[in-house]
Protein backbone atom coordinates (compact mmCIF):
# COMPACT_ATOMS: atom_id res chain seq x y z
CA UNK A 1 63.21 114.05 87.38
CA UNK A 2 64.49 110.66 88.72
CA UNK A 3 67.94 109.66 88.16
CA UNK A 4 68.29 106.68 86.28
CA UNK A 5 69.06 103.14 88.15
CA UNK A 6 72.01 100.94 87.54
CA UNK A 7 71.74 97.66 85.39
CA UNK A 8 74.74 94.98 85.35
CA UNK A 9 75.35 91.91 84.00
CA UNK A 10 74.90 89.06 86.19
CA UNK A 11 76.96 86.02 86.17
CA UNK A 12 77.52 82.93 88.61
CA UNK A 13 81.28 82.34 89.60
CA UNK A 14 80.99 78.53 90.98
CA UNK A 15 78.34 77.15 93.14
CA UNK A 16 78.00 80.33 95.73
CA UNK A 17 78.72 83.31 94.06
CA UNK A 18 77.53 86.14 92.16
CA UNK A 19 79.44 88.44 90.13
CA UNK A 20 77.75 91.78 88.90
CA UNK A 21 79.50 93.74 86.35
CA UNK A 22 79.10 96.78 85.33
CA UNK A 23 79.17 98.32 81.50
CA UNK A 24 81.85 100.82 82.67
CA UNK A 25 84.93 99.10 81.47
CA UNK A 26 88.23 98.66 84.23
CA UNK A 27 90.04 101.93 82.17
CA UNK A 28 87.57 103.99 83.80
CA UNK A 29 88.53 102.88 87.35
CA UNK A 30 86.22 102.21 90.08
CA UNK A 31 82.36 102.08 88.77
CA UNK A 32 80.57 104.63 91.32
CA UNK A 33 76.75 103.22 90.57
CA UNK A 34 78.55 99.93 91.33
CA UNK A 35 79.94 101.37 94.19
CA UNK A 36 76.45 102.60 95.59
CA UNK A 37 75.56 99.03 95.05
CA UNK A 38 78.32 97.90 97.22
CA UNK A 39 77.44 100.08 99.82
CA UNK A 40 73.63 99.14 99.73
CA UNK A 41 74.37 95.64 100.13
CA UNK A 42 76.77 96.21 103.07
CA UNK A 43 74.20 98.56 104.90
CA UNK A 44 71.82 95.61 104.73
CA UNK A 45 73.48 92.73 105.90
CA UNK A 46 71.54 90.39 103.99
CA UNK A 47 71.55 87.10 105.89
CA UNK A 48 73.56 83.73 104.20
CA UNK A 49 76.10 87.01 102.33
CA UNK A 50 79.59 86.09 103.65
CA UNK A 51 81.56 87.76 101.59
CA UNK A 52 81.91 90.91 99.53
CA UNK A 53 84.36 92.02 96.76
CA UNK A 54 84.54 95.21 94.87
CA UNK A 55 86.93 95.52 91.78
CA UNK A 56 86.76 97.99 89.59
CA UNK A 57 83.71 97.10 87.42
CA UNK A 58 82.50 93.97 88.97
CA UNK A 59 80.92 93.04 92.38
CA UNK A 60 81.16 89.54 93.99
CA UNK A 61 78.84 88.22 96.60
CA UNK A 62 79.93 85.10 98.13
CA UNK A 63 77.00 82.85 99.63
CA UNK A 64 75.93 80.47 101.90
CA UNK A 65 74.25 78.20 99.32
CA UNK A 66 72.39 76.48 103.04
CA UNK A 67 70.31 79.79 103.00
CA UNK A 68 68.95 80.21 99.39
CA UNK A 69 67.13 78.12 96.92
CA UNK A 70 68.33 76.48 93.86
CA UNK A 71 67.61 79.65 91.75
CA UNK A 72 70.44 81.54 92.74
CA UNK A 73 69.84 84.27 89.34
CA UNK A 74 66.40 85.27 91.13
CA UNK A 75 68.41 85.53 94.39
CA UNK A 76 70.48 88.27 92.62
CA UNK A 77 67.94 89.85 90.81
CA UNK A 78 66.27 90.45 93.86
CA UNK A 79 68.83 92.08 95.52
CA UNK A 80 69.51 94.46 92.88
CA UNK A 81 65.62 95.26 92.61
CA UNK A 82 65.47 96.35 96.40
CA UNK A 83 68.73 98.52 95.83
CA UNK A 84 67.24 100.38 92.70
CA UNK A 85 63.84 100.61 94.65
CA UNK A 86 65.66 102.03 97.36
CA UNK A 87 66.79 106.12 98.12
CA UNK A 88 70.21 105.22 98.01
CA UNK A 89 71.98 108.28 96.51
CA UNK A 90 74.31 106.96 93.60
CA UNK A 91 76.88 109.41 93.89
CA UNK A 92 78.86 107.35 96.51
CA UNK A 93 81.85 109.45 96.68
CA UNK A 94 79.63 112.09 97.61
CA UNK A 95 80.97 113.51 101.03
CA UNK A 96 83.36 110.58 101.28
CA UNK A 97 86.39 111.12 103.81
CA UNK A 98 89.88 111.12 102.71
CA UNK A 99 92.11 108.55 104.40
CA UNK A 100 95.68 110.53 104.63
CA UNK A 101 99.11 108.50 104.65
CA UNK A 102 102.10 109.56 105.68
CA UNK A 103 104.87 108.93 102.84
CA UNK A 104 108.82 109.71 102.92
CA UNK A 105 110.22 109.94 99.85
CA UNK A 106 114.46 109.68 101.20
CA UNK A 107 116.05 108.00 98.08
CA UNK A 108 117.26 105.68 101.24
CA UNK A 109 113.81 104.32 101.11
CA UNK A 110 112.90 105.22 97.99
CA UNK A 111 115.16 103.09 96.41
CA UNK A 112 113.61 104.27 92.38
CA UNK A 113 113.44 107.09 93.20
CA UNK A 114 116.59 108.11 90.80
CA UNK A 115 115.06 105.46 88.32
CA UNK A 116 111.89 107.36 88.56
CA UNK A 117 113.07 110.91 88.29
CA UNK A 118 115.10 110.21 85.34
CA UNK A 119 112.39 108.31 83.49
CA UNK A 120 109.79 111.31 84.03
CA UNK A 121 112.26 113.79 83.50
CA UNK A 122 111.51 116.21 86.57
CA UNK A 123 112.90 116.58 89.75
CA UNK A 124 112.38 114.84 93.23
CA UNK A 125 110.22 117.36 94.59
CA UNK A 126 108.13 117.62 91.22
CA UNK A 127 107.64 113.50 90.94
CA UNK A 128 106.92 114.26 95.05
CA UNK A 129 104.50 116.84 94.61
CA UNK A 130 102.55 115.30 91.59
CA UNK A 131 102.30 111.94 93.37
CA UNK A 132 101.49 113.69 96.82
CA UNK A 133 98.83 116.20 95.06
CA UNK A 134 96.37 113.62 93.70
CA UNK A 135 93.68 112.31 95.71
CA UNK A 136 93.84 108.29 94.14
CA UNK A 137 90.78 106.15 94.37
CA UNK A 138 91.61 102.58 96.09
CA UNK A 139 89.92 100.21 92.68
CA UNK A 140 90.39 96.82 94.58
CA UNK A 141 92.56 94.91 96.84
CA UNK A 142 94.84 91.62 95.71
CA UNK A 143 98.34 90.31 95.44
CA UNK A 144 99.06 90.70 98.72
CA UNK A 145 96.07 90.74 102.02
CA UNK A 146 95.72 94.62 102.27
CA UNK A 147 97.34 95.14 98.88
CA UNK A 148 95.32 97.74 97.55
CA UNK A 149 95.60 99.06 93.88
CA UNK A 150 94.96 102.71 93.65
CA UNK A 151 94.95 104.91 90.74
CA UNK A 152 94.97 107.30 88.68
CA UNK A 153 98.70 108.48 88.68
CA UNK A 154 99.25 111.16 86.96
CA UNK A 155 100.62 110.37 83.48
CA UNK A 156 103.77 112.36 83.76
CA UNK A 157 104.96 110.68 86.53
CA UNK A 158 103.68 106.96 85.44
CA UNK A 159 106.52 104.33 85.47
CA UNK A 160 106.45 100.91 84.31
CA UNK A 161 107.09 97.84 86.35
CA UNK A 162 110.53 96.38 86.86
CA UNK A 163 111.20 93.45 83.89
CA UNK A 164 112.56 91.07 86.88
CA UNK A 165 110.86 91.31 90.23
CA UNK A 166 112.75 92.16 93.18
CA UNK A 167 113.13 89.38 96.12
CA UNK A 168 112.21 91.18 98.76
CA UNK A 169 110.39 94.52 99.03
CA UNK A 170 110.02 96.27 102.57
CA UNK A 171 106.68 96.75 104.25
CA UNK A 172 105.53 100.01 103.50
CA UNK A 173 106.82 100.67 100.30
CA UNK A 174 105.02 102.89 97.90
CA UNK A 175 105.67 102.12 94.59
CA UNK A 176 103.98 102.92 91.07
CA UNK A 177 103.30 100.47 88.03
CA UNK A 178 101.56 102.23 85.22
CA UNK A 179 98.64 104.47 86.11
CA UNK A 180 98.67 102.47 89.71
CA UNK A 181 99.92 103.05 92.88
CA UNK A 182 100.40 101.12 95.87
CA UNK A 183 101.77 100.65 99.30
CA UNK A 184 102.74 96.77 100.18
CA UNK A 185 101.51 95.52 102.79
CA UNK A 186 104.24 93.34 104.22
CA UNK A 187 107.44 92.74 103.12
CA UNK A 188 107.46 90.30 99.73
CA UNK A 189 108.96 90.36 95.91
CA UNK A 190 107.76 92.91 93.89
CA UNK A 191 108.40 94.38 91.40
CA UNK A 192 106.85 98.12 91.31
CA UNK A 193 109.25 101.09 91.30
CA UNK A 194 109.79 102.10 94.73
CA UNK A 195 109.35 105.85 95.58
CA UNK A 196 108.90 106.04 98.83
CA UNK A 197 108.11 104.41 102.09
CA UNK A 198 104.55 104.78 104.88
CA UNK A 199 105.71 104.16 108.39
CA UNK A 200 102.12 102.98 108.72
CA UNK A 201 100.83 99.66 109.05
CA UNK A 202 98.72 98.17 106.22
CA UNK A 203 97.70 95.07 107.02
CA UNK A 204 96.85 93.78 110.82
CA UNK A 205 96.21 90.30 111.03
CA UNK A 206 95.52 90.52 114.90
CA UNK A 207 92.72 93.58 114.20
CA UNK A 208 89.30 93.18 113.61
CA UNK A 209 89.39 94.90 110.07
CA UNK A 210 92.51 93.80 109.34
CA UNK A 211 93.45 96.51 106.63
CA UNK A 212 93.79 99.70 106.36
CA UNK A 213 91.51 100.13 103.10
CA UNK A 214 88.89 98.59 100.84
CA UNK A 215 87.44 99.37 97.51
CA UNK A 216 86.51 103.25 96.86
CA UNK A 217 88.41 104.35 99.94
CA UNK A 218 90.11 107.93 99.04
CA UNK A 219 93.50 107.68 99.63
CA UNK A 220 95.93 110.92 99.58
CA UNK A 221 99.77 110.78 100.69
CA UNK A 222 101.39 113.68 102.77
CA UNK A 223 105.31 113.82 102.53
CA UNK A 224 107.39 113.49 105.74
CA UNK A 225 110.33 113.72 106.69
CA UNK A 226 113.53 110.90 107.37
CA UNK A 227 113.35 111.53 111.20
CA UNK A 228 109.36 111.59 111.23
CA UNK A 229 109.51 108.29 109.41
CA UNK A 230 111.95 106.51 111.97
CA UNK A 231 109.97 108.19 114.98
CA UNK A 232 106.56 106.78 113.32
CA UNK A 233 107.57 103.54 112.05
CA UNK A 234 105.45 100.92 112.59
CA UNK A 235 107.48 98.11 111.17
CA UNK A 236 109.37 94.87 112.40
CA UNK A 237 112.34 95.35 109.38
CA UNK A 238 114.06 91.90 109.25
CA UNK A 239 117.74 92.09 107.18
């Protein structure tokens, strides 16, 4: 018995580009038929595609509107054909590699970490050891280049943001906001409760990917150490 190909909505978003959206809804996270999608249309490297976004339940293509007709609805329509006429398998997550990240949770860099402990009511190695347990799904990238919103965290351990932003939040911070987490990718105001800090770099500008993730990466954190942080750090902290 065949599985049962995707359908989305299609909408244009300007003059060259495509949005498809999915029925799934953003509460349910990262759509994995839309996902499959993504993947298909990255394998392919359709010719005049210059861009493509994943978020949650939507997919963008960006165009070169030199390379298609003015018809752009077929163009997408087309697409999506040769992707449900194709073997992909749908289950994209299927064998899918976990990116680890190194995370240590000192209340010196943690600086909610008291906040955050008190709010949950648990202890810092239970808020650790919930946060570090889960294997989060990375459901889109924005705010920040190589900001990447992953979720879900788990509900006992879910903090709200701050009511004020902060100025200045360090590279590398790992915070939580709701049933997201993230790590930012250079320093900037924010205003997520900070629980920790990744001497890893995020964002690149001088590499050729220039970040660390994209939409439906798995993402899990391993606890270090104060000393392994300092020894790993990747950082230029500026006072």
């Amino acid at each position: 018995m065949q599985s049962q190909r995707p359908t989305f909505q299609i909408q244009l978003l300007g003059d060259h580009a495509i949005v498809y959206k999915s029925n799934a809804g953003q509460l349910k996270g990262i759509d994995q038929d839309l996902l499959a999608f993504t993947q298909f249309v990255t394998d392919e490297k359709i010719h005049g595609i210059k861009d493509i976004i994943l978020a949650y339940d939507t997919l963008t293509l960006v165009y070169d509107i030199l390379h298609f007709d003015s018809n752009p609805f077929l163009f997408a329509n087309t697409i999506l054909e040769q992707f449900n006429a194709s073997k992909k398998c749908l289950n994209a997550m299927e064998n899918k590699s976990i990116i680890e990240i190194p995370v240590c949770y000192d209340a010196s860099l943690g600086i909610d970490l008291q906040n955050a402990i008190k709010a949950s009511n648990c202890s810092i190695d239970e808020l650790i050891q919930q946060h570090s347990d889960k294997i989060y799904t990375v459901y889109c990238l924005g705010f920040l280049p190589g900001f990447a919103y992953m979720g879900d965290v788990p509900n006992a351990i879910q903090l709200p943001r701050h009511p004020s932003p902060r100025s200045k939040v360090l590279a590398g911070s790992v915070g939580i906001a709701g049933r997201q987490t993230g790590i930012y990718p250079s320093t900037s105001p924010g205003g997520w409760q900070i629980i920790g800090r990744t001497p890893i770099k995020i964002f690149d500008p001088t590499s050729t990917s220039l970040t660390l993730f994209k939409a439906g990466d798995q993402i899990k954190f391993k606890p270090i150490d104060l000393a392994s942080f300092h020894t790993l750090n990747a950082h230029e902290d500026v006072d």
